[in-house]
Structure formats: C-alpha cells, structure tokens
ModelCIF file with pLDDT and N, C-alpha, C, O atoms, coordinates in Angstrom:
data_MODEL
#
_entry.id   MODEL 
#
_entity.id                         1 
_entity.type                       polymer 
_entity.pdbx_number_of_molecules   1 
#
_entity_poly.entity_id                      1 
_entity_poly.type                           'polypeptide(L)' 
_entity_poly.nstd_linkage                   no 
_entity_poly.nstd_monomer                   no 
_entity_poly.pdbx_seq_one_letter_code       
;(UNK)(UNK)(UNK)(UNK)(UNK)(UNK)(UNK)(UNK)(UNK)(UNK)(UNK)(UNK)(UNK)(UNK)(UNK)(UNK)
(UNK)(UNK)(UNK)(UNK)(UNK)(UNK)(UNK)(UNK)(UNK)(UNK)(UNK)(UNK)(UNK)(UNK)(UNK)(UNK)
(UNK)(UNK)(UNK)(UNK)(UNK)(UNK)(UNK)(UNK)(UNK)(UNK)(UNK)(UNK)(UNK)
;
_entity_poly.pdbx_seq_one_letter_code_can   XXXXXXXXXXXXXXXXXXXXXXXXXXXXXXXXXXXXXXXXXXXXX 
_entity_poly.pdbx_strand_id                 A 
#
loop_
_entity_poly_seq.entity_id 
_entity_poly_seq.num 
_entity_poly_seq.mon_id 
_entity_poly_seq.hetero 
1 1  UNK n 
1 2  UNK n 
1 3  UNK n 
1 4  UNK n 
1 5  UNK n 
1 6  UNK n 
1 7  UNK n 
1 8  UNK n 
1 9  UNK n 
1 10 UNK n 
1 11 UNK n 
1 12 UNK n 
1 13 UNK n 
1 14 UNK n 
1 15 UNK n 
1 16 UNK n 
1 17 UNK n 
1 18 UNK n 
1 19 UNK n 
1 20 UNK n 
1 21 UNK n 
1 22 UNK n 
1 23 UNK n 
1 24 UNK n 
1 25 UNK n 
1 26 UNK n 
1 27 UNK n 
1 28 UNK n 
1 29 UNK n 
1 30 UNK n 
1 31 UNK n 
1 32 UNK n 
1 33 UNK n 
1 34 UNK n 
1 35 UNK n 
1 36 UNK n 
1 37 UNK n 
1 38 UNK n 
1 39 UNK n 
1 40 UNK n 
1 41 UNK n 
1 42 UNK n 
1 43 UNK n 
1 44 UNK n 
1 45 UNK n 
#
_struct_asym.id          A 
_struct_asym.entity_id   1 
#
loop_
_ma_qa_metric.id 
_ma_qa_metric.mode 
_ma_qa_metric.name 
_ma_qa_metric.software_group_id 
_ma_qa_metric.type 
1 global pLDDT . pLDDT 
2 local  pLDDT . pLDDT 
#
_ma_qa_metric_global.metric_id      1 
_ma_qa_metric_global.metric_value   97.18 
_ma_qa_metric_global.model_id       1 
_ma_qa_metric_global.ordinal_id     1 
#
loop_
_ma_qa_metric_local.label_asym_id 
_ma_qa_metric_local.label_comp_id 
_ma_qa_metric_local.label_seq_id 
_ma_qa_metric_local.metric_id 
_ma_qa_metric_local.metric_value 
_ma_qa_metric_local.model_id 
_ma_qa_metric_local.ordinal_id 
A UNK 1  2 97.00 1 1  
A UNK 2  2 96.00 1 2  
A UNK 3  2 97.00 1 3  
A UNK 4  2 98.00 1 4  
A UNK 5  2 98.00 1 5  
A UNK 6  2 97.00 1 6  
A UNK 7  2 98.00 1 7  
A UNK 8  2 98.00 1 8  
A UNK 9  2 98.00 1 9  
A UNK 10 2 98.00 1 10 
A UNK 11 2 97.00 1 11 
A UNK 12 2 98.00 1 12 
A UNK 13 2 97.00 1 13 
A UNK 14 2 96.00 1 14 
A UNK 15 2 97.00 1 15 
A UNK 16 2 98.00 1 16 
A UNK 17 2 98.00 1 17 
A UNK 18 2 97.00 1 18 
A UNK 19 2 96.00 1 19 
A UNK 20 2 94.00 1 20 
A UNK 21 2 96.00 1 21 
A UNK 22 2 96.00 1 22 
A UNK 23 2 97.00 1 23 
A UNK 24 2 96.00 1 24 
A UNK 25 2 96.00 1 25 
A UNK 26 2 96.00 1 26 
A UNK 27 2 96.00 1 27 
A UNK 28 2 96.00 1 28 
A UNK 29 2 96.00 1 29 
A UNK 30 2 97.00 1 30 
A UNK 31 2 97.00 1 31 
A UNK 32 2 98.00 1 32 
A UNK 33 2 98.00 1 33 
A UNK 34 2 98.00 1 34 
A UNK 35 2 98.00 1 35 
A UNK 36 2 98.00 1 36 
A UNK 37 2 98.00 1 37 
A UNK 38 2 98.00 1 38 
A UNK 39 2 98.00 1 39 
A UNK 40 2 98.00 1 40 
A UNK 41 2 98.00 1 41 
A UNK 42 2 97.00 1 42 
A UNK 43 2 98.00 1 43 
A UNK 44 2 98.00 1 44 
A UNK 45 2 98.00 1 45 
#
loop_
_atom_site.group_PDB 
_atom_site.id 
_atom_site.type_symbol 
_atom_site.label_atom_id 
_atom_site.label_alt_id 
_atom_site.label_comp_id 
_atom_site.label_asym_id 
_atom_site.label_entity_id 
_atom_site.label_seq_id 
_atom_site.pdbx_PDB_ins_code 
_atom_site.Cartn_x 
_atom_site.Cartn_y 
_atom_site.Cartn_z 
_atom_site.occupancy 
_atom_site.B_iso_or_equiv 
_atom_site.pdbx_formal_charge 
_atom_site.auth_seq_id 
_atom_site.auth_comp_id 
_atom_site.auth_asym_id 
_atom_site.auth_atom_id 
_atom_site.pdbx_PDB_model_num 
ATOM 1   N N  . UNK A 1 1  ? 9.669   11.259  -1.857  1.00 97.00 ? 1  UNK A N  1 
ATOM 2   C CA . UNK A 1 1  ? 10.290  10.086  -2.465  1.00 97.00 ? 1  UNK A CA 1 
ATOM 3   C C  . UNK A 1 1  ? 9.411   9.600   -3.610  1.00 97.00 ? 1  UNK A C  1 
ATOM 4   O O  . UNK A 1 1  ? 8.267   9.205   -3.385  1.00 97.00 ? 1  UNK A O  1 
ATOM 5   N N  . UNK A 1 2  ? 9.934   9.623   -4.844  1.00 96.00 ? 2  UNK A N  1 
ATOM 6   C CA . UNK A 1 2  ? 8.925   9.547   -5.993  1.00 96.00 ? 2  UNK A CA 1 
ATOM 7   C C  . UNK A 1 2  ? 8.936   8.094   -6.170  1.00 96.00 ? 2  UNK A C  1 
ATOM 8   O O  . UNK A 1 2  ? 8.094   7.708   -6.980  1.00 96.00 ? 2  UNK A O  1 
ATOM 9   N N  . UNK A 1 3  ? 9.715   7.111   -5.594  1.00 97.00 ? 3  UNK A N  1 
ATOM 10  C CA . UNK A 1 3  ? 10.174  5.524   -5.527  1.00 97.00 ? 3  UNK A CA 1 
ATOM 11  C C  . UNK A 1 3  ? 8.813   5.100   -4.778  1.00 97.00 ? 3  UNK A C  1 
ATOM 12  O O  . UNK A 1 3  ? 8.181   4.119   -5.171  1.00 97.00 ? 3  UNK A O  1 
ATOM 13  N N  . UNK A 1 4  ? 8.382   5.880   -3.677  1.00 98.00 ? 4  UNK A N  1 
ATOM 14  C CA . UNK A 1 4  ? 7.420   5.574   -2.915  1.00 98.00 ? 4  UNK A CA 1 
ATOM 15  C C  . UNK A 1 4  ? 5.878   5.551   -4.054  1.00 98.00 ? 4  UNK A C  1 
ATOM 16  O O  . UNK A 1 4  ? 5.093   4.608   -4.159  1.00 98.00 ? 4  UNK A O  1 
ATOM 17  N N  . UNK A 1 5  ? 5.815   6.763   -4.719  1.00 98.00 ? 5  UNK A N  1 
ATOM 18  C CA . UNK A 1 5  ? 5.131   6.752   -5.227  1.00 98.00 ? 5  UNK A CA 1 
ATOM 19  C C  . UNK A 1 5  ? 4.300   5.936   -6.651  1.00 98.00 ? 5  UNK A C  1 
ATOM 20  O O  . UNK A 1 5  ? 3.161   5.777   -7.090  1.00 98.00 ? 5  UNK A O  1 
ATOM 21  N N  . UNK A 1 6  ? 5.670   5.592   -6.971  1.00 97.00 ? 6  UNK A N  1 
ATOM 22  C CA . UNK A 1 6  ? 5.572   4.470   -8.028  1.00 97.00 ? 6  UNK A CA 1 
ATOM 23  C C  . UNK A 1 6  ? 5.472   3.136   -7.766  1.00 97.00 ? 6  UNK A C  1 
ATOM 24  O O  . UNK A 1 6  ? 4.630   2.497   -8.398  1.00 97.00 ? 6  UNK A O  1 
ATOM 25  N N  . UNK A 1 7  ? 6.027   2.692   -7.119  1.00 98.00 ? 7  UNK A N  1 
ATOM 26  C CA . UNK A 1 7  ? 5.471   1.905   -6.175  1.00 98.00 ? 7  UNK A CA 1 
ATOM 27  C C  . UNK A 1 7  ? 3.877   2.038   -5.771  1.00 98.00 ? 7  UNK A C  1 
ATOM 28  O O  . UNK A 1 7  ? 2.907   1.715   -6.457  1.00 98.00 ? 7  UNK A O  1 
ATOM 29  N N  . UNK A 1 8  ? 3.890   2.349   -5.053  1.00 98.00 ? 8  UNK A N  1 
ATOM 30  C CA . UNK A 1 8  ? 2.288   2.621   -4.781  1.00 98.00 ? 8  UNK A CA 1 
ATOM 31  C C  . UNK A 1 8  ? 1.276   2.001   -5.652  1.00 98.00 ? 8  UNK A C  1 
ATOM 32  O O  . UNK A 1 8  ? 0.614   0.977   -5.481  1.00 98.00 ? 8  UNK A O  1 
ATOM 33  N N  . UNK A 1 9  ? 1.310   3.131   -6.954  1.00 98.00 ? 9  UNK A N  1 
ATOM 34  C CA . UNK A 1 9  ? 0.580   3.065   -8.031  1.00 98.00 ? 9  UNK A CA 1 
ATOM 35  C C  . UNK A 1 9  ? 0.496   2.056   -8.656  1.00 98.00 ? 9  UNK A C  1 
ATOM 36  O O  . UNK A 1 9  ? -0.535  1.701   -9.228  1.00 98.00 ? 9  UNK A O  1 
ATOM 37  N N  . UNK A 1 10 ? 2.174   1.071   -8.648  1.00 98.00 ? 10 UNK A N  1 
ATOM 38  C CA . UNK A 1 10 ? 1.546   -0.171  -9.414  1.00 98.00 ? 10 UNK A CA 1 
ATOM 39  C C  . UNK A 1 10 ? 0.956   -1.465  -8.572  1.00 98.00 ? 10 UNK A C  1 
ATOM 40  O O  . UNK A 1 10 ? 0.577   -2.575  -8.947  1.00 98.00 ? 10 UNK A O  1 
ATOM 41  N N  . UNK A 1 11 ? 1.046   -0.825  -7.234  1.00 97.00 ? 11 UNK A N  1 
ATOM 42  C CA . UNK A 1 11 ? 0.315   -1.714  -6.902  1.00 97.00 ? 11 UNK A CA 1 
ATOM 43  C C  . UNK A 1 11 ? -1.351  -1.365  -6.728  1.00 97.00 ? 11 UNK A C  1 
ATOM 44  O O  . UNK A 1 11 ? -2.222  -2.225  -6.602  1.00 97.00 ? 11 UNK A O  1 
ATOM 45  N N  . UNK A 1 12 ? -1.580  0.148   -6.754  1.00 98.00 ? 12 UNK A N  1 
ATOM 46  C CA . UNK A 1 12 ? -2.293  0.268   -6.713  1.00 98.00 ? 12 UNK A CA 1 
ATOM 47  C C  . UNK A 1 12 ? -3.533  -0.151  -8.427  1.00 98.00 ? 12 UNK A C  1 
ATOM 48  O O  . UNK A 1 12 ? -4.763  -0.171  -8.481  1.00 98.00 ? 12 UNK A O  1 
ATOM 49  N N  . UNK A 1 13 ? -2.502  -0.411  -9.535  1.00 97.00 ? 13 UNK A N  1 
ATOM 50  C CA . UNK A 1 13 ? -3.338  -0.801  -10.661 1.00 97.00 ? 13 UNK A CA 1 
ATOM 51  C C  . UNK A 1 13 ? -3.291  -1.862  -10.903 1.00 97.00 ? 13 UNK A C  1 
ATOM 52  O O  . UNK A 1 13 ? -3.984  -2.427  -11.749 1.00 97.00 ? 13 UNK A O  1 
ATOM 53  N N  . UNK A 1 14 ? -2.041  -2.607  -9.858  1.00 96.00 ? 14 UNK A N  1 
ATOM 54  C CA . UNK A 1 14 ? -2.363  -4.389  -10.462 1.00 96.00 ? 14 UNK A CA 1 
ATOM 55  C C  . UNK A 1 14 ? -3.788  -5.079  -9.420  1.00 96.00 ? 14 UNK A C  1 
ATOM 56  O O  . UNK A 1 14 ? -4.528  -5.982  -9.810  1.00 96.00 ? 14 UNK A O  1 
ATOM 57  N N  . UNK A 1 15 ? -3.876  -4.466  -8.233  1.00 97.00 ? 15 UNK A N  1 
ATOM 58  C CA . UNK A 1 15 ? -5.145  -4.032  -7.556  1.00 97.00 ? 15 UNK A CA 1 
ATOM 59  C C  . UNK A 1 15 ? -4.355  -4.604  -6.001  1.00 97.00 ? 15 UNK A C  1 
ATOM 60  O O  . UNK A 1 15 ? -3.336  -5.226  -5.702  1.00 97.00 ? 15 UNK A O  1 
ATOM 61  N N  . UNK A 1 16 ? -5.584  -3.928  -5.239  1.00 98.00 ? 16 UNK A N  1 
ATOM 62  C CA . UNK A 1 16 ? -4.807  -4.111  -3.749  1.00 98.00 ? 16 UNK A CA 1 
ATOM 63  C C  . UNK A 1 16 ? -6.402  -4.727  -2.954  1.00 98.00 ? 16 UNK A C  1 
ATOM 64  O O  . UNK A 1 16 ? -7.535  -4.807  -3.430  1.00 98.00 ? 16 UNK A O  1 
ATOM 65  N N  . UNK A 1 17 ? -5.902  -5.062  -1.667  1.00 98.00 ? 17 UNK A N  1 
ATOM 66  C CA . UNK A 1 17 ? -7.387  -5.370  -0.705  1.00 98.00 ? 17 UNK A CA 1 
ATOM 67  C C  . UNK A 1 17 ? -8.310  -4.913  -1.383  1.00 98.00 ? 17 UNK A C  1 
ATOM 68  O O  . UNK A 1 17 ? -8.260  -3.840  -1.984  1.00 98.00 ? 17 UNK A O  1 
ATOM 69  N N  . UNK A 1 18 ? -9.472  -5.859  -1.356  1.00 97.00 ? 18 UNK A N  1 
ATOM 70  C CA . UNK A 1 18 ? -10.884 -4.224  -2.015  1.00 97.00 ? 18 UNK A CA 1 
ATOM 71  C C  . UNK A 1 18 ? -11.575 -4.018  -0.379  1.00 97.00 ? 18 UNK A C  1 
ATOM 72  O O  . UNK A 1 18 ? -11.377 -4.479  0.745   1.00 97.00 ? 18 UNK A O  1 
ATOM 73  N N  . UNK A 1 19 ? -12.428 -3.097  -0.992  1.00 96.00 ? 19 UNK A N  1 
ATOM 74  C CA . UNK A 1 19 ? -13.280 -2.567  0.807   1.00 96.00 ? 19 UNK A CA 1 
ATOM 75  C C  . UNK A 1 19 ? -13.929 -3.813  1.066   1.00 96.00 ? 19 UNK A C  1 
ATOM 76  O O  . UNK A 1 19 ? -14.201 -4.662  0.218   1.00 96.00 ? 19 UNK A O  1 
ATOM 77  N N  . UNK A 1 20 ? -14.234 -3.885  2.694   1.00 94.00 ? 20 UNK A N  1 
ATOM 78  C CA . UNK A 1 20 ? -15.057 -4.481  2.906   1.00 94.00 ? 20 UNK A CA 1 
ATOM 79  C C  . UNK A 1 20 ? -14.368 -6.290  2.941   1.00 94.00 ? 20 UNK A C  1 
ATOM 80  O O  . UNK A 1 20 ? -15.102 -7.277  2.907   1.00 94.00 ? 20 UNK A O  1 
ATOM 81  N N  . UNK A 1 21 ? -12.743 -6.349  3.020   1.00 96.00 ? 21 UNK A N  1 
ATOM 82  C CA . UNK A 1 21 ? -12.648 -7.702  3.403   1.00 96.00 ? 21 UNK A CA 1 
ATOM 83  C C  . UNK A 1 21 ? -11.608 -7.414  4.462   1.00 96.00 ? 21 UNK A C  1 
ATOM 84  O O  . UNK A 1 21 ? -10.982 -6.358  4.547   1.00 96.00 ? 21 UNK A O  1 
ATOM 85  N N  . UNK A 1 22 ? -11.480 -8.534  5.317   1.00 96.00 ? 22 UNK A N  1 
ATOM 86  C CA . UNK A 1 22 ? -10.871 -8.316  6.235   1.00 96.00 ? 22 UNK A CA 1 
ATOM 87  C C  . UNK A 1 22 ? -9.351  -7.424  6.388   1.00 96.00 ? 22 UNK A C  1 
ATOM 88  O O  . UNK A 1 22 ? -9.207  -6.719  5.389   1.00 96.00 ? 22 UNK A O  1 
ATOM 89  N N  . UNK A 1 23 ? -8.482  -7.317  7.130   1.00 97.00 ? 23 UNK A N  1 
ATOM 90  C CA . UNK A 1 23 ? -7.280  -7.256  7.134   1.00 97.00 ? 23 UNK A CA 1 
ATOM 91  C C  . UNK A 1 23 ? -6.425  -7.780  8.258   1.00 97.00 ? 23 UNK A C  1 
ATOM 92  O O  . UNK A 1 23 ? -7.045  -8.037  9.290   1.00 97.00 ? 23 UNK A O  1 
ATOM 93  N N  . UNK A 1 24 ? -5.592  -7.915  8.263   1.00 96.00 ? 24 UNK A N  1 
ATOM 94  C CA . UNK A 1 24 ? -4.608  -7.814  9.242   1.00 96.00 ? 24 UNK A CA 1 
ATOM 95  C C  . UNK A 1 24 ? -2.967  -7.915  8.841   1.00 96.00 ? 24 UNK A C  1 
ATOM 96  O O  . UNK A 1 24 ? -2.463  -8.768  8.110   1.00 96.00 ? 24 UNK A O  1 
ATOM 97  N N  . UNK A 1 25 ? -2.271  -6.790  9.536   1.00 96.00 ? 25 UNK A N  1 
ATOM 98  C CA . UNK A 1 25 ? -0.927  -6.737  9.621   1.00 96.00 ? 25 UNK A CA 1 
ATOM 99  C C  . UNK A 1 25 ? 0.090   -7.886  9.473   1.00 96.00 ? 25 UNK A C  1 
ATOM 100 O O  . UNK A 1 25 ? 1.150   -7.804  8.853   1.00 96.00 ? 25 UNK A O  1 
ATOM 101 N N  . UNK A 1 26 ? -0.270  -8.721  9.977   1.00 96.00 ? 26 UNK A N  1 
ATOM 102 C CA . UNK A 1 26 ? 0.052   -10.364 10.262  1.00 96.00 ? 26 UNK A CA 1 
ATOM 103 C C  . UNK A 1 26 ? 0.232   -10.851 9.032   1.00 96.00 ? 26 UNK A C  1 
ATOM 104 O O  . UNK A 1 26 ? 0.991   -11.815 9.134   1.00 96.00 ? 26 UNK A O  1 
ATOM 105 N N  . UNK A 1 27 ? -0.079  -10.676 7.926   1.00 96.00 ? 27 UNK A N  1 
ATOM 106 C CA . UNK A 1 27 ? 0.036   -11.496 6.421   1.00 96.00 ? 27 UNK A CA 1 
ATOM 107 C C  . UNK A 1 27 ? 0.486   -10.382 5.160   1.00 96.00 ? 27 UNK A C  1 
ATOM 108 O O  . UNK A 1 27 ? 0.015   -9.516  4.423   1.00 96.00 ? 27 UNK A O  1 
ATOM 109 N N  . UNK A 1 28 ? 1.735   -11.081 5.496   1.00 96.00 ? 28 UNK A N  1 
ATOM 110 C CA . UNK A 1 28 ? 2.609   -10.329 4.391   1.00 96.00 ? 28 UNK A CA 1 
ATOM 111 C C  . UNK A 1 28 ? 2.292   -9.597  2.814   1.00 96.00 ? 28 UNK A C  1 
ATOM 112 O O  . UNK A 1 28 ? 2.846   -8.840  2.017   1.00 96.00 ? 28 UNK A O  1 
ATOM 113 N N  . UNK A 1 29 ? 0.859   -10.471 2.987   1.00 96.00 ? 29 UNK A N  1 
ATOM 114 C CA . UNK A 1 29 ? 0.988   -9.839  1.419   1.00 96.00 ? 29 UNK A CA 1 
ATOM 115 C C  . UNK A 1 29 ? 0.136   -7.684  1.954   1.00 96.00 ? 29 UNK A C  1 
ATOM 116 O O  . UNK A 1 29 ? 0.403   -6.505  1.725   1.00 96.00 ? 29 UNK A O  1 
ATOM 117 N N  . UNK A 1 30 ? -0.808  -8.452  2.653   1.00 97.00 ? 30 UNK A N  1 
ATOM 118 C CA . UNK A 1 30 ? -1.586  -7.487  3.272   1.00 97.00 ? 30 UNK A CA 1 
ATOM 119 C C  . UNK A 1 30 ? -0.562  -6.285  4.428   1.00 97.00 ? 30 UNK A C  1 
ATOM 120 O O  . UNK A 1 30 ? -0.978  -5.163  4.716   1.00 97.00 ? 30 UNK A O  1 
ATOM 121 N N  . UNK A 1 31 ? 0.390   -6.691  4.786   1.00 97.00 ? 31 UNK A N  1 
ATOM 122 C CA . UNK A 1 31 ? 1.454   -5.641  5.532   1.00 97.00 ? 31 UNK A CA 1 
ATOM 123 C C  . UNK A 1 31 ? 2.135   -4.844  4.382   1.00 97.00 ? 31 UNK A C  1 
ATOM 124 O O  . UNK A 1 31 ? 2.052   -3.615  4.386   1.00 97.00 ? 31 UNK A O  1 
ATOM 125 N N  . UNK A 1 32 ? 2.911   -5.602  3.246   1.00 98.00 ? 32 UNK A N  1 
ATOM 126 C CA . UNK A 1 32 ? 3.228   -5.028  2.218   1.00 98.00 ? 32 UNK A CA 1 
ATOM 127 C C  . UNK A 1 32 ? 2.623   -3.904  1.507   1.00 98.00 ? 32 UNK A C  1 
ATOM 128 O O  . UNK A 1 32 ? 3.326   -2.976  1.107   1.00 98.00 ? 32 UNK A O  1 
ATOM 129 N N  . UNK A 1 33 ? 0.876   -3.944  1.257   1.00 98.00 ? 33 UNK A N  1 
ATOM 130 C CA . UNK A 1 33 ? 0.204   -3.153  0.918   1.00 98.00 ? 33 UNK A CA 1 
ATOM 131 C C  . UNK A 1 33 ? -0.064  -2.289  1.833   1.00 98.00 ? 33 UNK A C  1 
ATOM 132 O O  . UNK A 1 33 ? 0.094   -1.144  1.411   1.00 98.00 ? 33 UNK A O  1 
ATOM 133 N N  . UNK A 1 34 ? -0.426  -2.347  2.979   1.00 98.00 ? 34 UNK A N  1 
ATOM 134 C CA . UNK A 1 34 ? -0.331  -1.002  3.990   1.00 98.00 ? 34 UNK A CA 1 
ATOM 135 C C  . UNK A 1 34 ? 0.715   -0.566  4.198   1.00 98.00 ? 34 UNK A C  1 
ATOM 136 O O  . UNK A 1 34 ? 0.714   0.665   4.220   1.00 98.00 ? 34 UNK A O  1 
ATOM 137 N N  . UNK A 1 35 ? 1.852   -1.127  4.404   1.00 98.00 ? 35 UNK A N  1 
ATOM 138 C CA . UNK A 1 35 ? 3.090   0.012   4.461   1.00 98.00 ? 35 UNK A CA 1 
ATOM 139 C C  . UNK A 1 35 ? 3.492   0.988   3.384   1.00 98.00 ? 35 UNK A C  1 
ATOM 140 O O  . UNK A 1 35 ? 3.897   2.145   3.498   1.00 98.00 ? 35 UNK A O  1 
ATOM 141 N N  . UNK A 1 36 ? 3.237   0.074   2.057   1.00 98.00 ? 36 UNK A N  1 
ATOM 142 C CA . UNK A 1 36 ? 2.871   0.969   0.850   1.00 98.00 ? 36 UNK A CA 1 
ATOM 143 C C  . UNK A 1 36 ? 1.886   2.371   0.913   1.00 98.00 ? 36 UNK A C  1 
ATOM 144 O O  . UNK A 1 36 ? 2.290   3.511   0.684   1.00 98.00 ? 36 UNK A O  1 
ATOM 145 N N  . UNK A 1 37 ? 0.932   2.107   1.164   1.00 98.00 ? 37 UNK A N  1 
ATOM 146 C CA . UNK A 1 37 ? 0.208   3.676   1.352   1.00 98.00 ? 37 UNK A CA 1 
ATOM 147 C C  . UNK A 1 37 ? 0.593   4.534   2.497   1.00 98.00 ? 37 UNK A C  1 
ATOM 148 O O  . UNK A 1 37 ? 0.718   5.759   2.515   1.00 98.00 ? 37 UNK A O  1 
ATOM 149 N N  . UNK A 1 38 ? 0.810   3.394   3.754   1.00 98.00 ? 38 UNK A N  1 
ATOM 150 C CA . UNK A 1 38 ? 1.334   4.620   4.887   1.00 98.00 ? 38 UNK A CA 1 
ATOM 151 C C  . UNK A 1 38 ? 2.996   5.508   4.309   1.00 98.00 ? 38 UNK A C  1 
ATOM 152 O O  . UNK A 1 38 ? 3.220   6.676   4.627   1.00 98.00 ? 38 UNK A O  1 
ATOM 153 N N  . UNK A 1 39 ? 3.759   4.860   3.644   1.00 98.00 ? 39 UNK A N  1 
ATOM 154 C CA . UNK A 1 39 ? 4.534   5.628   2.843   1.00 98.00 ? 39 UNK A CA 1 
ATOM 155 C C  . UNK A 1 39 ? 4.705   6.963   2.057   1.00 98.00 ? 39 UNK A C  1 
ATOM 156 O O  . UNK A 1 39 ? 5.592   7.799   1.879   1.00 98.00 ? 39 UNK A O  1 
ATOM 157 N N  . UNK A 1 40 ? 2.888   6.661   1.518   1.00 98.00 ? 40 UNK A N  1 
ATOM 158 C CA . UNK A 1 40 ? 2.736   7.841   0.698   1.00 98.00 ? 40 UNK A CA 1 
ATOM 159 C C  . UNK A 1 40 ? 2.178   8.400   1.827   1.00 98.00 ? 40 UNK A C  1 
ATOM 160 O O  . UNK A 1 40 ? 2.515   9.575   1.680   1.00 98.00 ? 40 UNK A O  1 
ATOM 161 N N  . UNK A 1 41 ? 1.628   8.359   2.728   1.00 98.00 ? 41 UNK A N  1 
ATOM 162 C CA . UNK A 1 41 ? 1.322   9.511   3.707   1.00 98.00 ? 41 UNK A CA 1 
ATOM 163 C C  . UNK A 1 41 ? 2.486   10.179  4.252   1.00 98.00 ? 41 UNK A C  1 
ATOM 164 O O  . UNK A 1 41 ? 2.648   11.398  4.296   1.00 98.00 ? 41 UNK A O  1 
ATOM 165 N N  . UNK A 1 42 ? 3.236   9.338   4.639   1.00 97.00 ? 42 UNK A N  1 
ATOM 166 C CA . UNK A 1 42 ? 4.332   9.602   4.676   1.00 97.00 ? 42 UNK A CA 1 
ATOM 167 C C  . UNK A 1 42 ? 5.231   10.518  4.740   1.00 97.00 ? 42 UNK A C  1 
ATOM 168 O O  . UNK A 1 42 ? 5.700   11.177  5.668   1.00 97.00 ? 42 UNK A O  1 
ATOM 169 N N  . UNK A 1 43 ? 5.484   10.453  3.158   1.00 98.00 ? 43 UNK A N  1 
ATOM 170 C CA . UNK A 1 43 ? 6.442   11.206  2.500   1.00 98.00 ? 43 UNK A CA 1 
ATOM 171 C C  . UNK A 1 43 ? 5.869   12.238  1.726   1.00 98.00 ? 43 UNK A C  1 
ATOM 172 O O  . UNK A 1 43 ? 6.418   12.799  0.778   1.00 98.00 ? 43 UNK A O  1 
ATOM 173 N N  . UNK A 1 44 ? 4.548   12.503  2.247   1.00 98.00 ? 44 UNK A N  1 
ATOM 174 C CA . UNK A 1 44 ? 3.873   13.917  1.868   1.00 98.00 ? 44 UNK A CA 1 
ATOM 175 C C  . UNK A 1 44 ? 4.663   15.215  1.949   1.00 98.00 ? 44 UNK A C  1 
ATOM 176 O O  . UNK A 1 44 ? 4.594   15.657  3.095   1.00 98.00 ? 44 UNK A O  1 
ATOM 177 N N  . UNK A 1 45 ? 5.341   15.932  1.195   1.00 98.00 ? 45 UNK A N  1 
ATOM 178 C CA . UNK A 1 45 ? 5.779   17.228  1.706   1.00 98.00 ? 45 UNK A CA 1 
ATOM 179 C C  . UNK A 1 45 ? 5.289   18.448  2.615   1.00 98.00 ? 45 UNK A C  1 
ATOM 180 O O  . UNK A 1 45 ? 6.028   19.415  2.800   1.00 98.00 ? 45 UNK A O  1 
#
C-alpha cells in the first residue's frame, strides 16, 4: 500500500516522538504515530 507509505514519510519529516521520551498507546497523537509505522511493517511484501 503506497498510501501507507506516504503517509508515513510525512509524518515521518514533519517529525514524530524523538528517542528517549516516553510513550504510550493511550494518547492519540502518539497511537496515530505508531500505527503509522506498524503499517509499514505491515504492508511489507
């Protein structure tokens, strides 16, 4: 799914969590961004 992938990317350049701060599933902005990458694992061929 190339939708997945573009996606991704812009979130991955408008910037996402950095290392080293917390997370949790629980806060939407932070679920949004992990379902985003588990996507691209995902939809790996």
């Amino acid at each position: 799914d190339k939708t997945v992938v573009e996606e991704f990317l812009q979130r991955w350049n408008h910037g996402m969590l950095p290392r080293g701060r917390v997370f949790s599933a629980m806060y939407p902005q932070l679920q949004e961004e992990a379902v985003s990458f588990f996507n691209l694992l995902y939809t790996a061929k």
